[in-house]
PDB file of N, CA and C in Angstrom:
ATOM      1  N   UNK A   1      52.222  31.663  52.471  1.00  0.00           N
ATOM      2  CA  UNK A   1      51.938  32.737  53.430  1.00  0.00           C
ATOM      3  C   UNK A   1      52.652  32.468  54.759  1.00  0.00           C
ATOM      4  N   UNK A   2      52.175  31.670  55.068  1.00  0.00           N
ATOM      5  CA  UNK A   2      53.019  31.280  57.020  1.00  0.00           C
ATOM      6  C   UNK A   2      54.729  30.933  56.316  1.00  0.00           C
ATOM      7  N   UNK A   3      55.204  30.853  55.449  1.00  0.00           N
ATOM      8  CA  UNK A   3      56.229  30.403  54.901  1.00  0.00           C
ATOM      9  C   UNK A   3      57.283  31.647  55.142  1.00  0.00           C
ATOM     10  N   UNK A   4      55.968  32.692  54.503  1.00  0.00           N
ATOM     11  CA  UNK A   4      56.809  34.088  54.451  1.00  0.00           C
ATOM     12  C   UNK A   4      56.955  35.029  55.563  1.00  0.00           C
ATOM     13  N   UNK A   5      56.076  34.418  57.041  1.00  0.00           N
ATOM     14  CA  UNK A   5      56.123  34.650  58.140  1.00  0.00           C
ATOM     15  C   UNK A   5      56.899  34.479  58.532  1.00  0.00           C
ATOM     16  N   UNK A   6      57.264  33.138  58.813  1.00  0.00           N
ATOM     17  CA  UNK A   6      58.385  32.415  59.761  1.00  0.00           C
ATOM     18  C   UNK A   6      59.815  32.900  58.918  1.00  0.00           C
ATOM     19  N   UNK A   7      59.994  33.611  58.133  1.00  0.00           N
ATOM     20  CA  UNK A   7      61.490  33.827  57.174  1.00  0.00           C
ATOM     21  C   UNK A   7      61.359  35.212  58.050  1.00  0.00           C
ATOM     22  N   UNK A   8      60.402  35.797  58.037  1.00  0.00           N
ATOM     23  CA  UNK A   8      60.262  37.364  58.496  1.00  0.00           C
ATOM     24  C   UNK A   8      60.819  37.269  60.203  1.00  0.00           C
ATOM     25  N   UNK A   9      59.954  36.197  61.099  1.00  0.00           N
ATOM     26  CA  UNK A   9      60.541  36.317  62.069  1.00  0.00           C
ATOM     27  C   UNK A   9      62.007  35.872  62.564  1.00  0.00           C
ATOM     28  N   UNK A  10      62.652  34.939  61.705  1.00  0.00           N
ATOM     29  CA  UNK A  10      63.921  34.476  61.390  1.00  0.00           C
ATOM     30  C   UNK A  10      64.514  35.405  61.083  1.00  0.00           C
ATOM     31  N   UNK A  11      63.933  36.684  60.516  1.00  0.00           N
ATOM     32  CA  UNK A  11      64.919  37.877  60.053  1.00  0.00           C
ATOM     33  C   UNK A  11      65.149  38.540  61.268  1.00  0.00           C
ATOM     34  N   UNK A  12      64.322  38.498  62.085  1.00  0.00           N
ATOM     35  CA  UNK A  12      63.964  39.680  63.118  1.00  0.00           C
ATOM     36  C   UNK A  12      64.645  38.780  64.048  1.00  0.00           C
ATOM     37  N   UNK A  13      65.048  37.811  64.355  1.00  0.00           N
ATOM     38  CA  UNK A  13      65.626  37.463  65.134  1.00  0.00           C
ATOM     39  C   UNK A  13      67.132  37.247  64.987  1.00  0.00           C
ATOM     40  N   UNK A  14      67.410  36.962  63.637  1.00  0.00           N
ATOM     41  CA  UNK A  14      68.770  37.518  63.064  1.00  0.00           C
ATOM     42  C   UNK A  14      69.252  38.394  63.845  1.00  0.00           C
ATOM     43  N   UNK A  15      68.903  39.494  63.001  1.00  0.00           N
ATOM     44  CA  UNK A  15      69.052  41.005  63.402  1.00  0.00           C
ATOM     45  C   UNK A  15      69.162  41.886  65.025  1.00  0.00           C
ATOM     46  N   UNK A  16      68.192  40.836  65.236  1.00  0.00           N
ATOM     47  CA  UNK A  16      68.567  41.135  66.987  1.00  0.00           C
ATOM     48  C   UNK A  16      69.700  40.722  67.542  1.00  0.00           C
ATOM     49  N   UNK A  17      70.179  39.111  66.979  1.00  0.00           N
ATOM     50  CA  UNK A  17      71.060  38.730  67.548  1.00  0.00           C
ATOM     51  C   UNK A  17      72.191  39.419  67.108  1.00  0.00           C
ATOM     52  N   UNK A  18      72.427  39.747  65.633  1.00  0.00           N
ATOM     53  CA  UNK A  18      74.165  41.021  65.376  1.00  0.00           C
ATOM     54  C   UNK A  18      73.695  42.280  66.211  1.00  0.00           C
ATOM     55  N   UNK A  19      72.638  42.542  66.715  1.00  0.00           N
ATOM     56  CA  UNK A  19      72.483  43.936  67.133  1.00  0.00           C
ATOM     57  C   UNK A  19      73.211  43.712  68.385  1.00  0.00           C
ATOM     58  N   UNK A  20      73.203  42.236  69.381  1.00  0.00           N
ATOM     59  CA  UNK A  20      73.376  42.166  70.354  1.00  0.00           C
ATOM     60  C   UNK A  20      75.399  41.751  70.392  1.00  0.00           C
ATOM     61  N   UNK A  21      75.337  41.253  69.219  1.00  0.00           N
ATOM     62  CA  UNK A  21      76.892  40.910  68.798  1.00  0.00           C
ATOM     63  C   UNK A  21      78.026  42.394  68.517  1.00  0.00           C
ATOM     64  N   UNK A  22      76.823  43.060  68.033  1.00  0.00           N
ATOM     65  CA  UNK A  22      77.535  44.521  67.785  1.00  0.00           C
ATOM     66  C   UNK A  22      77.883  45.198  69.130  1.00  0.00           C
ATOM     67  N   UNK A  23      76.282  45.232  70.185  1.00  0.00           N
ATOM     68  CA  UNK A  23      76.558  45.713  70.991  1.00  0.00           C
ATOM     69  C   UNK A  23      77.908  45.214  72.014  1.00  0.00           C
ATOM     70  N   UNK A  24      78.230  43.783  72.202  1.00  0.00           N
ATOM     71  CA  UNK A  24      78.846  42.683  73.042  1.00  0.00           C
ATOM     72  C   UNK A  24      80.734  43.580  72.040  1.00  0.00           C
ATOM     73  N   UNK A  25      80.592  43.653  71.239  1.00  0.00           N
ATOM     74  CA  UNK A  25      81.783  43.814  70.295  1.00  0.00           C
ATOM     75  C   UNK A  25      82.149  45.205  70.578  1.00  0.00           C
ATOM     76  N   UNK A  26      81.108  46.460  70.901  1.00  0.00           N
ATOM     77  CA  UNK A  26      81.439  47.896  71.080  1.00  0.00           C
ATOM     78  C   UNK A  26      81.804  48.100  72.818  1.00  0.00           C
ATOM     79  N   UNK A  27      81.218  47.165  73.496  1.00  0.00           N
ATOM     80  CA  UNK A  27      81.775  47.214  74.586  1.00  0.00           C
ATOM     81  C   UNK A  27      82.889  46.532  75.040  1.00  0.00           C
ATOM     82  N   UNK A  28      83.439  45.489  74.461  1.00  0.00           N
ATOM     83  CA  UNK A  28      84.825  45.028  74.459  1.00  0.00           C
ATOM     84  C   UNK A  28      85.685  46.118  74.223  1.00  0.00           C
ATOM     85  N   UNK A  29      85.441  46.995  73.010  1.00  0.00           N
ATOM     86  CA  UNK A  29      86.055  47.722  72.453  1.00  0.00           C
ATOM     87  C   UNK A  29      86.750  48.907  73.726  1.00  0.00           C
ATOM     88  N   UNK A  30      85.348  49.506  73.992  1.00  0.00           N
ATOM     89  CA  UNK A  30      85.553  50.142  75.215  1.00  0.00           C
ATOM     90  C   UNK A  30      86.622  49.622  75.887  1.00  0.00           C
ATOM     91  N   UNK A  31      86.227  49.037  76.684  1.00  0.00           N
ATOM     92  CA  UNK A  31      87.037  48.447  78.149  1.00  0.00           C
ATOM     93  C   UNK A  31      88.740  48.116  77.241  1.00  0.00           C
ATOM     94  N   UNK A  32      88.927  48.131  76.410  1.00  0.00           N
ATOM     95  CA  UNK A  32      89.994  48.121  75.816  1.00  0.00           C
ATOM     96  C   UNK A  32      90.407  49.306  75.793  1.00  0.00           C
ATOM     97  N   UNK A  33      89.951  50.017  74.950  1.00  0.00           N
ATOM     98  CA  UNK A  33      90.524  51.784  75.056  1.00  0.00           C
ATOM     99  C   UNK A  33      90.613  52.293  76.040  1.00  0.00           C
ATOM    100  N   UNK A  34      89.363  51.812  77.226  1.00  0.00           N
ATOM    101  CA  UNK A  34      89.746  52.489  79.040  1.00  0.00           C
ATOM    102  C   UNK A  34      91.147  52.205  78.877  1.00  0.00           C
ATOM    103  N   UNK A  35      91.646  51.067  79.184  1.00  0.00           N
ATOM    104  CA  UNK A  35      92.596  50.167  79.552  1.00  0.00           C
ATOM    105  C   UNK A  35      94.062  51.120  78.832  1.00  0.00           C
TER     106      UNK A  35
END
């Protein structure tokens, strides 16, 4: 049980972190195309 917790919050923290990699990656993008 707590096994399948801590994988769950490991997911959720995954996921946040590509969300934040995606976001960091779409705004490079930007400032490139301004440019």
């Amino acid at each position: 049980m707590n096994r399948s917790v801590s994988s769950q919050k490991s997911i959720g923290l995954l996921s946040t972190a590509i969300r934040k990699i995606n976001g960091a990656i779409s705004l490079v993008n930007l400032l490139h195309f301004l440019q």
